[in-house]
N, C-alpha and C. Protein backbone atom coordinates (compact mmCIF):
# COMPACT_ATOMS: atom_id res chain seq x y z
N UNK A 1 324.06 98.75 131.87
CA UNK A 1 324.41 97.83 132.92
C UNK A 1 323.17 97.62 133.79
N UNK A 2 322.88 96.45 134.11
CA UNK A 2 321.80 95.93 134.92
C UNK A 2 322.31 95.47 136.47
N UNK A 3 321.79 95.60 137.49
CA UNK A 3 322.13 95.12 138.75
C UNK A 3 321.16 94.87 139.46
N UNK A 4 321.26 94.18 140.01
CA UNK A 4 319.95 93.34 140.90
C UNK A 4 320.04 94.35 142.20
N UNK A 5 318.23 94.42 142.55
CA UNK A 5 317.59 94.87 143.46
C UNK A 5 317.05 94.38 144.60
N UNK A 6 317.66 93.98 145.91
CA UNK A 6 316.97 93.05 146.52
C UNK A 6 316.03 94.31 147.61
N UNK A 7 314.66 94.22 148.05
CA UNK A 7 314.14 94.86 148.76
C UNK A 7 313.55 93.71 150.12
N UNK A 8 313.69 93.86 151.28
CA UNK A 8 313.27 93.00 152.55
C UNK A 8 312.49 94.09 153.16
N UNK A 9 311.08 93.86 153.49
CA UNK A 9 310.56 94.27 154.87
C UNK A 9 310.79 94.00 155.76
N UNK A 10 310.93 95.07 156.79
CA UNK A 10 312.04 94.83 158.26
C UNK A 10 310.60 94.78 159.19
N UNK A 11 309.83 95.35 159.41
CA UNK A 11 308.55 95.48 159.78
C UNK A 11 307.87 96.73 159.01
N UNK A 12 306.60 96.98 159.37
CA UNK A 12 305.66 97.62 158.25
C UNK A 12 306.04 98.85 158.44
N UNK A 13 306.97 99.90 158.33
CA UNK A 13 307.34 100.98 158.62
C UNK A 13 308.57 100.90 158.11
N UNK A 14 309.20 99.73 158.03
CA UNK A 14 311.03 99.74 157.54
C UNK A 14 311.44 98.96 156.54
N UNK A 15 312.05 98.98 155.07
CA UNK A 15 312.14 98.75 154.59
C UNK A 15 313.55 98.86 153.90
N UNK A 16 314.50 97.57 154.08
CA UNK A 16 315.90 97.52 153.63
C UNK A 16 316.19 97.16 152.59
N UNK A 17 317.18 97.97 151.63
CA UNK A 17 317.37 97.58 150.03
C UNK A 17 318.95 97.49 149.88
N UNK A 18 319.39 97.00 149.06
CA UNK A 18 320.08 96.68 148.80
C UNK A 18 320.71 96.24 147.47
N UNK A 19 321.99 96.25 147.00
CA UNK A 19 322.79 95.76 145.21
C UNK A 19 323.69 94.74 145.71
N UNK A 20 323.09 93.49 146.02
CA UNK A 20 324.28 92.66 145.97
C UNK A 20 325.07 92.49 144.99
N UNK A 21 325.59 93.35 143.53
CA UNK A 21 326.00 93.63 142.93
C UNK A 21 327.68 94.62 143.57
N UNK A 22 327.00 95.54 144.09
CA UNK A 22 327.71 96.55 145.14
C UNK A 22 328.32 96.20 146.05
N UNK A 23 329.65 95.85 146.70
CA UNK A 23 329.52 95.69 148.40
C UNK A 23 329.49 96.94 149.07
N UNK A 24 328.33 96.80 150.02
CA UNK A 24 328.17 98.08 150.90
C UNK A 24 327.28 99.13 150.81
N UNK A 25 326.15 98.61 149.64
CA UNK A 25 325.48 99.51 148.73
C UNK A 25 324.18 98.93 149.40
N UNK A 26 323.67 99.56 150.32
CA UNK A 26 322.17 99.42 151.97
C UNK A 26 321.91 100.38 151.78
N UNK A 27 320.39 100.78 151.69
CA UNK A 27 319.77 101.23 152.46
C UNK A 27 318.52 101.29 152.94
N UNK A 28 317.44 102.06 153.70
CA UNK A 28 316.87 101.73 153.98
C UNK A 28 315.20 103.12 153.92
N UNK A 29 314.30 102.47 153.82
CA UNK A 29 313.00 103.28 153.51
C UNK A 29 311.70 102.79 154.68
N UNK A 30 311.07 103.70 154.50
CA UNK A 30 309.81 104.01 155.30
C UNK A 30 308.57 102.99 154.21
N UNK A 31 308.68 102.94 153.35
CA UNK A 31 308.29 102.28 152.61
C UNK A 31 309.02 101.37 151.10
N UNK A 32 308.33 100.50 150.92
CA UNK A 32 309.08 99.74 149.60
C UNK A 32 309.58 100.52 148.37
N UNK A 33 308.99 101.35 147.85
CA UNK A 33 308.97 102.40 146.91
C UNK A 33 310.18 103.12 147.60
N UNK A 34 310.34 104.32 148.80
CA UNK A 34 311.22 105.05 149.26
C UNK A 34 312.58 104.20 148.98
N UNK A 35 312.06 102.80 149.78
CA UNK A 35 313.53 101.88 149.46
C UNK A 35 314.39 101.85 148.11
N UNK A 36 313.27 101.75 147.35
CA UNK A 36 314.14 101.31 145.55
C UNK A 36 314.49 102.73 145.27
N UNK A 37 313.74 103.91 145.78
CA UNK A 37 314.07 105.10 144.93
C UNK A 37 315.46 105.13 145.84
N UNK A 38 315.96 105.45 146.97
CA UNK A 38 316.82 105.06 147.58
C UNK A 38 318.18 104.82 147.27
N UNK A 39 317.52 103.29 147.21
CA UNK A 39 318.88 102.16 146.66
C UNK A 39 319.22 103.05 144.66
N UNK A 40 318.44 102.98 144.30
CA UNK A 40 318.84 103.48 142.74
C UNK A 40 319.76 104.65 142.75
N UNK A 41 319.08 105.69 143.21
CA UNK A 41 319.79 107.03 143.82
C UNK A 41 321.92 106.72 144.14
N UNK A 42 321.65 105.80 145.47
CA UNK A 42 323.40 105.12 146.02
C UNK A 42 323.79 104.36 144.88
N UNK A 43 322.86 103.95 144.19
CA UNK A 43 323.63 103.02 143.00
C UNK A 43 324.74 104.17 142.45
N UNK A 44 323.72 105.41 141.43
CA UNK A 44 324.14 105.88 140.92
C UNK A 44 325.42 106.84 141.55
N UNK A 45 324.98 106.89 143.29
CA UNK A 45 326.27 107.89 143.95
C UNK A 45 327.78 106.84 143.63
N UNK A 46 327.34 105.82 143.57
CA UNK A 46 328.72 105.01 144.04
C UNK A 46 329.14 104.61 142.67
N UNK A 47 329.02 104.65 141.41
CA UNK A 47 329.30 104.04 140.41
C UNK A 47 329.74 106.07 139.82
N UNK A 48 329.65 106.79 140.47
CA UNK A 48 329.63 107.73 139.55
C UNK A 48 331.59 108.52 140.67
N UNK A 49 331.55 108.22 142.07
CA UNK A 49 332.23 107.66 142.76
C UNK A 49 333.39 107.03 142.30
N UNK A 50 333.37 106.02 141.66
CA UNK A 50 333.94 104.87 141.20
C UNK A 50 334.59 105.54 139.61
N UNK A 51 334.07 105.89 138.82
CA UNK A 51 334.26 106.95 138.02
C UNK A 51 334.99 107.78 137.99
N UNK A 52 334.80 108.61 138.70
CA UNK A 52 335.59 110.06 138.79
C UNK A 52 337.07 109.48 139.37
N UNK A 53 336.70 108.89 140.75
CA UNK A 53 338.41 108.47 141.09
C UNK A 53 339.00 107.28 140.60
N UNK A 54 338.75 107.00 138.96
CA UNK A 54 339.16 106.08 138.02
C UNK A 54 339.26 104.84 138.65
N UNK A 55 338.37 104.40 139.52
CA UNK A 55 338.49 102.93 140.38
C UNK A 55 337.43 102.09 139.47
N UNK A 56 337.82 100.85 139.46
CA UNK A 56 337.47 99.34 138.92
C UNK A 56 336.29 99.51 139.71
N UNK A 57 335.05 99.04 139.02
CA UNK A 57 333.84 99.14 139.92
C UNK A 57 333.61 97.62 139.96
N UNK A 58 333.28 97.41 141.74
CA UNK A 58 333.48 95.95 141.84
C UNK A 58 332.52 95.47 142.18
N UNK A 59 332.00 94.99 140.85
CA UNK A 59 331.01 93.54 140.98
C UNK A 59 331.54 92.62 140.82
N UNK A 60 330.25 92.40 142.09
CA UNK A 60 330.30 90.67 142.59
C UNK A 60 329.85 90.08 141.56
């Protein structure tokens, strides 16, 4: 399964990521890199989440 990665610089110190795939699936890094390792990391908390308590994983 593939899901899109959106990364925004907030200013040069903050960096917000995000799965518009996910609803609710933010977060945020000190740098661009911290961001994606981050966001990949919640991907995998919330789909594994989604899993265990046999819930429909809802993509948009």
């Amino acid at each position: 399964m593939k899901l899109e990665i959106q990364i925004v610089k907030l200013r040069n110190d903050l960096f917000l990521a995000s799965c518009p795939n996910l609803p609710g699936c933010h977060v945020q890094g000190n740098s661009r890199e911290q961001a994606r390792q981050r966001i990949q990391e919640a991907i995998k908390l919330m789909i594994t989440s989604y899993v265990k308590h046999r819930e429909k994983i809802p993509l948009g």
